[in-house]
C-alpha atoms as a PDB file:
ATOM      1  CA  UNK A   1      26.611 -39.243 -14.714  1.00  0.00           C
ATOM      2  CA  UNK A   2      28.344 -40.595 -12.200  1.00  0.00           C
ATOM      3  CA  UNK A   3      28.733 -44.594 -11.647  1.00  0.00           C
ATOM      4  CA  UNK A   4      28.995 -46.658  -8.425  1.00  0.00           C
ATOM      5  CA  UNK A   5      31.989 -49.175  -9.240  1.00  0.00           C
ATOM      6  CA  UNK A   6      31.910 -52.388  -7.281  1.00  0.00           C
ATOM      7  CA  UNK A   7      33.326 -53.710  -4.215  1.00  0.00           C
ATOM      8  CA  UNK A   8      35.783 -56.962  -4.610  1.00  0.00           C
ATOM      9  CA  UNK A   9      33.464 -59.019  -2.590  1.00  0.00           C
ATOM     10  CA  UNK A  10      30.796 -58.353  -5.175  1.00  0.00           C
ATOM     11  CA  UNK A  11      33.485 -58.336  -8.194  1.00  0.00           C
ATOM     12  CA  UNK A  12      34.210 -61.752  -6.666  1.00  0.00           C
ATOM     13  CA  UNK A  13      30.937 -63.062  -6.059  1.00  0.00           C
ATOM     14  CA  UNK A  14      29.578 -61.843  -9.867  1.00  0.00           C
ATOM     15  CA  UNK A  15      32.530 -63.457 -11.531  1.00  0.00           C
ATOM     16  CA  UNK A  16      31.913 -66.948  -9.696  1.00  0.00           C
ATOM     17  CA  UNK A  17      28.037 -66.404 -10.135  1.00  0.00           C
ATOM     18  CA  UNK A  18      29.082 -66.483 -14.131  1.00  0.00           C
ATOM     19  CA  UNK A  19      31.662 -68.875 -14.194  1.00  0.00           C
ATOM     20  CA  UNK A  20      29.236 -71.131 -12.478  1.00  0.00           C
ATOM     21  CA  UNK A  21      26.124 -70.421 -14.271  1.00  0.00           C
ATOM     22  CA  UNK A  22      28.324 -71.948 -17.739  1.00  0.00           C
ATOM     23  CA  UNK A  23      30.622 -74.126 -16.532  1.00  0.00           C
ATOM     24  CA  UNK A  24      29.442 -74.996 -12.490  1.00  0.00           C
ATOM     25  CA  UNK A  25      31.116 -74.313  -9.180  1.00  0.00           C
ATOM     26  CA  UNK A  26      33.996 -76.324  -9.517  1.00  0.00           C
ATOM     27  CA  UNK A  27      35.257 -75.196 -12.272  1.00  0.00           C
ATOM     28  CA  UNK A  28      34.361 -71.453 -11.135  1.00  0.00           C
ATOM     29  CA  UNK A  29      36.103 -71.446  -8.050  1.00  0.00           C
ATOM     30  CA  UNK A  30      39.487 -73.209 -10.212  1.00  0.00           C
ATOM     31  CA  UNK A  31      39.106 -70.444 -12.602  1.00  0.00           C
ATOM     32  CA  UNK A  32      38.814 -67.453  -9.500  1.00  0.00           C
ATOM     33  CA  UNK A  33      42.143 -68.902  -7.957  1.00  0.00           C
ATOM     34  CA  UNK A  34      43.961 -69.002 -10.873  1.00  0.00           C
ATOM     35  CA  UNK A  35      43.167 -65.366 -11.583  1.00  0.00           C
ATOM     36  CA  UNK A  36      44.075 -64.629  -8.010  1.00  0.00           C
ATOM     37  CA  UNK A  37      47.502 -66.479  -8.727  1.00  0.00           C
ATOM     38  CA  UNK A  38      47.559 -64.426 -11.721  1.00  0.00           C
ATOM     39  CA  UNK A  39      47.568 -61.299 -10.056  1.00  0.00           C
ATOM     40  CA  UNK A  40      49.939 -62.404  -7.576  1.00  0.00           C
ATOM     41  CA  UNK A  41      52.567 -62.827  -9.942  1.00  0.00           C
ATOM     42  CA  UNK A  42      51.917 -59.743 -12.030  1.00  0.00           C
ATOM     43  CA  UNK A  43      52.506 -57.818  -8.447  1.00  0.00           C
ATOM     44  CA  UNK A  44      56.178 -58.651  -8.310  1.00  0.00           C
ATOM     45  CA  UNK A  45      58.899 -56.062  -9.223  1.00  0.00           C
ATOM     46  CA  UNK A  46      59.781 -57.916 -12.504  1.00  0.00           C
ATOM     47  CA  UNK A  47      56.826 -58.499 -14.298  1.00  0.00           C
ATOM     48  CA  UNK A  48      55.641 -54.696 -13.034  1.00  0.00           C
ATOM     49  CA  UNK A  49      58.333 -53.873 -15.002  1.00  0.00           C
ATOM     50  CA  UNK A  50      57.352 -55.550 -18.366  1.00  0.00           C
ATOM     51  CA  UNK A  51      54.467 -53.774 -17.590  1.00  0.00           C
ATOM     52  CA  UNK A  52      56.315 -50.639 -18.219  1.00  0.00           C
ATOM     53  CA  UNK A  53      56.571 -51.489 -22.240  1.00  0.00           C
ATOM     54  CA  UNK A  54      54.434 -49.451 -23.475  1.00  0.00           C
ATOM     55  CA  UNK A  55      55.707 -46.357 -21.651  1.00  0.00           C
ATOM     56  CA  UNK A  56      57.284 -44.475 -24.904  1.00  0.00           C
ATOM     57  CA  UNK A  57      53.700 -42.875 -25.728  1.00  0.00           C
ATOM     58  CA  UNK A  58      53.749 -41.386 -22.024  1.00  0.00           C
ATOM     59  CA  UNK A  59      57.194 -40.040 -21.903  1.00  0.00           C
ATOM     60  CA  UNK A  60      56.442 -38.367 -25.811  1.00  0.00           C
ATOM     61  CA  UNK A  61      53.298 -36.586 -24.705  1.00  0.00           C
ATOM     62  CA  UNK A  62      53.684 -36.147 -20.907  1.00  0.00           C
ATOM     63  CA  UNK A  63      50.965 -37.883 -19.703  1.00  0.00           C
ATOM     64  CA  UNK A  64      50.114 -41.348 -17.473  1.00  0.00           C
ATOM     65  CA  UNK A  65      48.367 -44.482 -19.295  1.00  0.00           C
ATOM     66  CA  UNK A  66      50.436 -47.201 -18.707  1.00  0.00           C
ATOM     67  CA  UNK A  67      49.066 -50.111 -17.642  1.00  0.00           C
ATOM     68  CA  UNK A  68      52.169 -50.802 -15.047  1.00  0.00           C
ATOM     69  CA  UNK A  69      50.893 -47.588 -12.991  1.00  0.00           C
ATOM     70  CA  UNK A  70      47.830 -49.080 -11.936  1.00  0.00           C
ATOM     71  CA  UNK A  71      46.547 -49.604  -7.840  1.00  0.00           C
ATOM     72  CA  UNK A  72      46.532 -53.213  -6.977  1.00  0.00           C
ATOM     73  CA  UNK A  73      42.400 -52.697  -6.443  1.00  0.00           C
ATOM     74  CA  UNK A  74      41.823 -51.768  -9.465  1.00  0.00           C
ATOM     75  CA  UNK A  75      43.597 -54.264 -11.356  1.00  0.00           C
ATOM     76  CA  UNK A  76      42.080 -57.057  -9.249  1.00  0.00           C
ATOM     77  CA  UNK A  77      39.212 -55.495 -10.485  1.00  0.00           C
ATOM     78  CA  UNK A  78      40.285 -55.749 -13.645  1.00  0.00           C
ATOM     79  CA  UNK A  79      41.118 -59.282 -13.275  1.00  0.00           C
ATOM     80  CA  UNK A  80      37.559 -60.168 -12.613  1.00  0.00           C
ATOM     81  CA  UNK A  81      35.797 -58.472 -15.309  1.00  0.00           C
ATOM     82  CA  UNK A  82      38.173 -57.089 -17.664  1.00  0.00           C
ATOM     83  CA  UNK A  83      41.858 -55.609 -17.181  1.00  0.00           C
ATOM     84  CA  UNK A  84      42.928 -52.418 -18.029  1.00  0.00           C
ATOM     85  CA  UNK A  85      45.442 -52.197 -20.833  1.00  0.00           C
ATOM     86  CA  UNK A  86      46.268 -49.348 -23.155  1.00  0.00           C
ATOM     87  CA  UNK A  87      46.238 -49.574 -27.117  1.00  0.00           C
ATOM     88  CA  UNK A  88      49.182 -49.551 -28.762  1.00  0.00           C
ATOM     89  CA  UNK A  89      49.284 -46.132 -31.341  1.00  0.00           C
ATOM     90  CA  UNK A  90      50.624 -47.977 -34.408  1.00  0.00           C
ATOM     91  CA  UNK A  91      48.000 -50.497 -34.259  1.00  0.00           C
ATOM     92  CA  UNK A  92      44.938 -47.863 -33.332  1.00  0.00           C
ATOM     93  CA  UNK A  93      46.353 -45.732 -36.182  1.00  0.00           C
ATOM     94  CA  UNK A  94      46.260 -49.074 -38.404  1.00  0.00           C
ATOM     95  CA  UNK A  95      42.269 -49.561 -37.553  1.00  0.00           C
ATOM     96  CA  UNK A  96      41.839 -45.939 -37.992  1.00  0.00           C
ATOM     97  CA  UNK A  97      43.528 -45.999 -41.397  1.00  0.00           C
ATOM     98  CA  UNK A  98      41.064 -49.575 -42.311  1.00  0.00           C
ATOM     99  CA  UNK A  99      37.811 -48.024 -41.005  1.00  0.00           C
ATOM    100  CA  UNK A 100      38.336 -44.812 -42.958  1.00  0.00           C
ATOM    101  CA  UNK A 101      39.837 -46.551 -46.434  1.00  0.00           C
ATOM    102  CA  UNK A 102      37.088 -49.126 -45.920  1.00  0.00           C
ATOM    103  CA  UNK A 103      33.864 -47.002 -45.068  1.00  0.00           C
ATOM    104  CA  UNK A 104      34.995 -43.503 -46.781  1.00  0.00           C
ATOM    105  CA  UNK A 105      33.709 -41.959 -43.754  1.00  0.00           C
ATOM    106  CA  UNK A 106      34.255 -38.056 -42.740  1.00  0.00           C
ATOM    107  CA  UNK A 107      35.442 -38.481 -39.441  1.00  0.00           C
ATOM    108  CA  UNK A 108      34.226 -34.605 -38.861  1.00  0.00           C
ATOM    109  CA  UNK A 109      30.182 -36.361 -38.623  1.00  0.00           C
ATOM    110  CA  UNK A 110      30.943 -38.514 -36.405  1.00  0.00           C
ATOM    111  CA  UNK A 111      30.713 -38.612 -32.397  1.00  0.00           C
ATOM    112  CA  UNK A 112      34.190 -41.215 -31.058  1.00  0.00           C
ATOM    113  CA  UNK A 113      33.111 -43.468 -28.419  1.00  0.00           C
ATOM    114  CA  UNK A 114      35.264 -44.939 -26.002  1.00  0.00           C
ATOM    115  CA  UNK A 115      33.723 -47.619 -23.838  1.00  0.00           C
ATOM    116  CA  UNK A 116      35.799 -48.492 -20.969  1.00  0.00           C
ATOM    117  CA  UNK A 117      38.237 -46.137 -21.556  1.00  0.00           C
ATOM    118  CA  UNK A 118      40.296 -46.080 -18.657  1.00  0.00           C
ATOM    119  CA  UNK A 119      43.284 -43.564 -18.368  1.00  0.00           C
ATOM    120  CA  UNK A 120      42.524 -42.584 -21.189  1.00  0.00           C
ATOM    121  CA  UNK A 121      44.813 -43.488 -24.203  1.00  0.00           C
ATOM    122  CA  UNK A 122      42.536 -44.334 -27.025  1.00  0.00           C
ATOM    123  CA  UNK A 123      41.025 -40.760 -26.417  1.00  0.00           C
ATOM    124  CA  UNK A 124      44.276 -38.675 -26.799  1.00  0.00           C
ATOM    125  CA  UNK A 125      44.743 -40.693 -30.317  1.00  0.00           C
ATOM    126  CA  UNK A 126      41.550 -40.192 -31.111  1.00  0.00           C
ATOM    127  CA  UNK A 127      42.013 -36.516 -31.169  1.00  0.00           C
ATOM    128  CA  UNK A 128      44.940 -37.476 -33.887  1.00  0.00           C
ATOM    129  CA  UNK A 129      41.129 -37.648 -36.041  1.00  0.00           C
ATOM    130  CA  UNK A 130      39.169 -34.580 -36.799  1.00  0.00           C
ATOM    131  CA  UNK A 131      35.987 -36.125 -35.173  1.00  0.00           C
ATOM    132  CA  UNK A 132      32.955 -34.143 -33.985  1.00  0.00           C
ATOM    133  CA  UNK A 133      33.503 -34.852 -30.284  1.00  0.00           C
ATOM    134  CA  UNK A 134      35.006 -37.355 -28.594  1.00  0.00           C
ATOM    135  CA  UNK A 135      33.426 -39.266 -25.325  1.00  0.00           C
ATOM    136  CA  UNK A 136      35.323 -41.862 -22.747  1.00  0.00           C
ATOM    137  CA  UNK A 137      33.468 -43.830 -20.667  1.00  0.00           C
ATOM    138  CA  UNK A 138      35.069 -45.528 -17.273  1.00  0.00           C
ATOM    139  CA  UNK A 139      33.405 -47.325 -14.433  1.00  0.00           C
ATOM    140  CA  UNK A 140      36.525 -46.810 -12.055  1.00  0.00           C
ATOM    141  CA  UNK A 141      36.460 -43.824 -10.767  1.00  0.00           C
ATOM    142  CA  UNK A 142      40.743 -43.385  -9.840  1.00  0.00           C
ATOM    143  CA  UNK A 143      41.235 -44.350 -13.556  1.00  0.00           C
ATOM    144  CA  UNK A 144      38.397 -41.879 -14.784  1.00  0.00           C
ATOM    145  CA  UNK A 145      40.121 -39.088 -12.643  1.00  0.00           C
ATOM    146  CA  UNK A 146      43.457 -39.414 -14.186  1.00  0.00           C
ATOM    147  CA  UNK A 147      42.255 -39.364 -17.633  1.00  0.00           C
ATOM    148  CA  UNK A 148      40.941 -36.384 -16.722  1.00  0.00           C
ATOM    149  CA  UNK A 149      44.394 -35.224 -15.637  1.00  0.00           C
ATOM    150  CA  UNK A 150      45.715 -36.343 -18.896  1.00  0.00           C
ATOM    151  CA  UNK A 151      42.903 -34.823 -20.942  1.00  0.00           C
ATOM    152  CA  UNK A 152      43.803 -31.135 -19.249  1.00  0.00           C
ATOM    153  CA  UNK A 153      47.541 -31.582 -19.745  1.00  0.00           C
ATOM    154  CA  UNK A 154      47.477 -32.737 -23.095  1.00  0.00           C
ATOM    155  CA  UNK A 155      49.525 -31.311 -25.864  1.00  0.00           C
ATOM    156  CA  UNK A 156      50.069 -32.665 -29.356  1.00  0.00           C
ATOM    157  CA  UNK A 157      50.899 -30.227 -32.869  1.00  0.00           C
ATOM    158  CA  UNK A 158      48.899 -33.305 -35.057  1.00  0.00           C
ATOM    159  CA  UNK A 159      45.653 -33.011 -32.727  1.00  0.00           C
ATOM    160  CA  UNK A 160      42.590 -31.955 -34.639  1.00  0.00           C
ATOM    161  CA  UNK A 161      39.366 -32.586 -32.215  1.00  0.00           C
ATOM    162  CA  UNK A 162      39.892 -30.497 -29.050  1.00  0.00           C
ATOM    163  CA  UNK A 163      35.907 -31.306 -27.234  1.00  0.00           C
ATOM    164  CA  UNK A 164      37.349 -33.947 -25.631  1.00  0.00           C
ATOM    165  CA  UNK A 165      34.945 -35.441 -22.669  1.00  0.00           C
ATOM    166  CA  UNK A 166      35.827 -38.111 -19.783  1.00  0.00           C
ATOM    167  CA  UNK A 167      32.407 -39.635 -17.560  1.00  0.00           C
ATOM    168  CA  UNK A 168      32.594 -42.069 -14.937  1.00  0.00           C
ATOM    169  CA  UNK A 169      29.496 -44.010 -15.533  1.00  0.00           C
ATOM    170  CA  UNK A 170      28.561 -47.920 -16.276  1.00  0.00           C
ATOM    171  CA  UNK A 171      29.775 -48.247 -20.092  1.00  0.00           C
ATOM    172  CA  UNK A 172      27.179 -51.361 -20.621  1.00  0.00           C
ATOM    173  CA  UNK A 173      24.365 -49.010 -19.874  1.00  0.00           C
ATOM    174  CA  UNK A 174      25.591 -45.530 -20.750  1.00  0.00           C
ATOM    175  CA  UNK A 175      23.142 -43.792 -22.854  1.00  0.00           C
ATOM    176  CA  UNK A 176      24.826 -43.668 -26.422  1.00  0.00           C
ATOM    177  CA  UNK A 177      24.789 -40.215 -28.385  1.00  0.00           C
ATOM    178  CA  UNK A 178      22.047 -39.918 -30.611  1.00  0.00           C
ATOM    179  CA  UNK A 179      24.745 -38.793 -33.609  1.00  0.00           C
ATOM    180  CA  UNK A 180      26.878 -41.249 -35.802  1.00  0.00           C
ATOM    181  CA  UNK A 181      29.028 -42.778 -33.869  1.00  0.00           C
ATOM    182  CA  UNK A 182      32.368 -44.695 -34.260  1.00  0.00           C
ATOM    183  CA  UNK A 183      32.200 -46.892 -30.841  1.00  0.00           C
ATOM    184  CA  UNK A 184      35.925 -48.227 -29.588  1.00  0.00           C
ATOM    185  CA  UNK A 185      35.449 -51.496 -27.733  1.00  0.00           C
ATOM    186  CA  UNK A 186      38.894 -53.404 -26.035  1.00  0.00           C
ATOM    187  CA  UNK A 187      37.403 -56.215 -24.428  1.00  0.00           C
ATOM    188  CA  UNK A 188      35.771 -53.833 -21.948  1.00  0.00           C
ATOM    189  CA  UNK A 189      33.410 -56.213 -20.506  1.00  0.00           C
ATOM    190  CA  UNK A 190      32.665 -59.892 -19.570  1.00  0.00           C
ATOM    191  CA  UNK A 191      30.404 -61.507 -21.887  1.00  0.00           C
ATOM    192  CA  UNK A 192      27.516 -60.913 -20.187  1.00  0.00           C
ATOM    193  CA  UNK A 193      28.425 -57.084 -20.042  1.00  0.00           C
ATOM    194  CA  UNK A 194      29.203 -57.322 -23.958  1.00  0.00           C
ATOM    195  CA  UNK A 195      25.517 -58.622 -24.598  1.00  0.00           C
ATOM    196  CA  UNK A 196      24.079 -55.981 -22.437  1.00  0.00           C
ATOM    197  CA  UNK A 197      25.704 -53.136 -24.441  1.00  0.00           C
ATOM    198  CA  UNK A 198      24.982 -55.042 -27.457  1.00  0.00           C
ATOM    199  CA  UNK A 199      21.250 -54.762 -26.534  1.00  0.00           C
ATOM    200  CA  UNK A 200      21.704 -51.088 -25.556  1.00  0.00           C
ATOM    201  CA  UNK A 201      23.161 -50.492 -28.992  1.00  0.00           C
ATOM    202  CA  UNK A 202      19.943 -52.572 -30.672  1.00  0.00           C
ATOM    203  CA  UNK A 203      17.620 -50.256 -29.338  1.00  0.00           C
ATOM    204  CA  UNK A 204      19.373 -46.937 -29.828  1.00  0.00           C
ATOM    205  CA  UNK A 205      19.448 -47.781 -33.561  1.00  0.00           C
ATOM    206  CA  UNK A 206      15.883 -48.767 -34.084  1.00  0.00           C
ATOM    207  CA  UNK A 207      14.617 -45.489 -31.971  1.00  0.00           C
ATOM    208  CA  UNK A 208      16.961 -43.707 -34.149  1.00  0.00           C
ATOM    209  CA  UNK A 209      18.517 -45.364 -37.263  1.00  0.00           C
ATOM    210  CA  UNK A 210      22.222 -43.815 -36.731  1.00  0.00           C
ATOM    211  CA  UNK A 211      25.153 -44.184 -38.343  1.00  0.00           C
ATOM    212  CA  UNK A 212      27.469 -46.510 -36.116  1.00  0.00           C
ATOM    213  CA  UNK A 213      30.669 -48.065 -37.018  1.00  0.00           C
ATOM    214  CA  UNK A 214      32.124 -50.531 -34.078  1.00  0.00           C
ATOM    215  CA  UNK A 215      36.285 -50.881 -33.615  1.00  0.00           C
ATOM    216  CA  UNK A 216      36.608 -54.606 -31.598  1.00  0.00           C
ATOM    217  CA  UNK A 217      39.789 -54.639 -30.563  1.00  0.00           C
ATOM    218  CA  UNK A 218      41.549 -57.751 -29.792  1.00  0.00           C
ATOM    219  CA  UNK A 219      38.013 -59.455 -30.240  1.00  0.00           C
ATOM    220  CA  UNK A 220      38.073 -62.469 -28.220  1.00  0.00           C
ATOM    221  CA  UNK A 221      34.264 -62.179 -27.412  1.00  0.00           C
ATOM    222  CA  UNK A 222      34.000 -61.614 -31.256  1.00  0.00           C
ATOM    223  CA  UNK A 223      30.709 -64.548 -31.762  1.00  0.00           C
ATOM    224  CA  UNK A 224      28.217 -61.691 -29.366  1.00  0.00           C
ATOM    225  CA  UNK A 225      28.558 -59.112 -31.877  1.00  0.00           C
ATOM    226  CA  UNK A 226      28.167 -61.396 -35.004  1.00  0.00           C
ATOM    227  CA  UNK A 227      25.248 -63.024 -33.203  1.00  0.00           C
ATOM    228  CA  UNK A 228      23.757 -59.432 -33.381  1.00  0.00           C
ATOM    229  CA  UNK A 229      21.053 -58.795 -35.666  1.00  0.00           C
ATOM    230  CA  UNK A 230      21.995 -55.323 -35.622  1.00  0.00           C
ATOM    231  CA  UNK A 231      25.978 -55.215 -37.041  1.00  0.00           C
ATOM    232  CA  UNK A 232      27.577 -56.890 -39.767  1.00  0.00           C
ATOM    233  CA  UNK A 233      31.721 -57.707 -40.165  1.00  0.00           C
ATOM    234  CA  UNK A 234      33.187 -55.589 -42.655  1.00  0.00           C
ATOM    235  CA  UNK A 235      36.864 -56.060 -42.084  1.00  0.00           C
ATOM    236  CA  UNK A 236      39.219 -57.172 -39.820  1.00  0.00           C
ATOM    237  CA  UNK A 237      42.596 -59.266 -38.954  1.00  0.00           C
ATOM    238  CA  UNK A 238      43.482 -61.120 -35.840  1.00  0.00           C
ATOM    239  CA  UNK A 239      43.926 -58.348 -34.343  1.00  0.00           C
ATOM    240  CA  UNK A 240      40.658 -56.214 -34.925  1.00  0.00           C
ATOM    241  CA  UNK A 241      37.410 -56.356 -36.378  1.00  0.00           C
ATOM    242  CA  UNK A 242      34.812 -53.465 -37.803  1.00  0.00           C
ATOM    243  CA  UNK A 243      31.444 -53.822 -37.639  1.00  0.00           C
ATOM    244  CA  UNK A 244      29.019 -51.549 -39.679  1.00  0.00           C
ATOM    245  CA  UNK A 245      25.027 -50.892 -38.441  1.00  0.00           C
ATOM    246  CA  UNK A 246      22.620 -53.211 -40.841  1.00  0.00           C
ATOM    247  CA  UNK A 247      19.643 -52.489 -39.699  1.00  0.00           C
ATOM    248  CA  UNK A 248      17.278 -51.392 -42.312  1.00  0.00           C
ATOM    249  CA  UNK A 249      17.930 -47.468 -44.452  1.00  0.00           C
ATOM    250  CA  UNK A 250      21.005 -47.464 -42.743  1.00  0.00           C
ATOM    251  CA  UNK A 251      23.119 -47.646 -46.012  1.00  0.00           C
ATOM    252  CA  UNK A 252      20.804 -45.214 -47.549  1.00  0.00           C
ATOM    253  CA  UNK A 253      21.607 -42.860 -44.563  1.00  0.00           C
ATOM    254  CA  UNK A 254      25.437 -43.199 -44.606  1.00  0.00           C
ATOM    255  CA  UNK A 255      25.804 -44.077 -48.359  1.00  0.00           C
ATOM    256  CA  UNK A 256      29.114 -45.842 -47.415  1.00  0.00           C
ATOM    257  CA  UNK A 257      28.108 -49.277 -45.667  1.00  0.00           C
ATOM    258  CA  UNK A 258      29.893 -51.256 -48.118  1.00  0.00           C
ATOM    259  CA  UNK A 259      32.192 -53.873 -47.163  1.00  0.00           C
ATOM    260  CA  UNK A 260      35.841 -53.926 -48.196  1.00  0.00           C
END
């Protein structure tokens, strides 16, 4: 399923259509400059450069997710509805660790979904995890086609899930699997992107009352998802939270909805 990503006029006129809809014009078109200025600055050679940090993972596994080599279109892009920016392993190893210790799930029944997954990253690690299958989605299609490179060149002695899929499709639609999923989430959306996956994920799980665990990574938009009358916090730090399906015979289904 392939998606149509968006021009940067309409980028630009959707972010100052909801900018203005909460706060009004002025403060939308202040808020779309100083993201332009943003961008600006993050263009020169020094900052590309701090950019670079997180490099280590690429040189140890021969592949490309940094967030440094990314086209100037794309990360305006980004800027507008939500930049791309790799995980760090220690700290997706850390929620790994949490979920599993605080769930007791058997990674080996459940389906990894990466929404907004960009170059890729979060689905290399992910193989670290005996999971069923693993699945990214990406809207742009230059980032979905190198984590397809990455995903083919890919080589790692602690990898234990080799059906490994990329598909460049809209993540706040995408039709979720129907088996139990653990769904990866790093700010991949705008708020109003958030709710509309939020209300994808409410009726997937009252056509089929799955299993579904939900990683929030650096959860800014955090309030959407406890607003939902469909998931319920079960752990977390500043850092992360875990959300747990609540609907109802969910806990009879998994047996291992408890919180921590």
């Amino acid at each position: 399923m392939n998606a149509t990503p968006p021009t940067i006029r309409q980028a630009l006129l959707d972010y100052w259509k909801r900018e203005a809809k909460s706060a009004g014009g002025l403060v939308a078109a202040s808020s779309l400059l100083s993201k332009m200025w943003e961008l600006l600055r993050d263009s020169t050679p020094s900052r590309l450069r701090q950019r670079y940090g997180d490099a280590d993972y690429d040189w140890d596994h021969r592949v490309n997710t940094t967030a440094a080599a990314v086209g100037l279109r794309d990360r305006l892009l980004g800027a507008l509805q939500s930049p791309y920016q790799p995980t760090e392993p220690a700290l997706f190893h850390e929620m790994m660790d949490e979920l599993r210790q605080c769930t007791g799930l058997n990674f080996a029944d459940f389906t990894f979904l990466d929404l907004g997954s960009g170059k890729g990253r979060t689905l290399l690690m992910a193989s670290d995890y005996p999971f069923e299958k693993i699945i990214g989605v990406e809207l742009l299609p230059s980032l979905h086609a190198i984590a397809r490179e990455n995903l083919a060149c890919y080589k790692c002695e602690s990898q234990k899930c080799f059906t490994i899929e990329s598909v460049c499709a809209d993540a706040t639609s995408f039709p979720l699997p129907p088996q139990p999923l653990v769904v990866y989430l790093f700010n991949p959306f705008p708020e109003s992107g958030l709710r509309y996956f939020l209300a994808n994920l409410n009726r997937s799980l009252h056509e089929r009352r799955q299993t579904v665990y939900a990683l929030y990574h650096n959860p800014l938009l955090e309030n959407a998802l406890l607003e939902s009358d469909v998931l319920v916090k079960i752990a977390g730090t500043h850092q992360y939270s875990i959300f747990a399906a609540s609907i109802p015979s969910f806990h009879s289904m998994s047996g291992r909805g408890s919180s921590c």
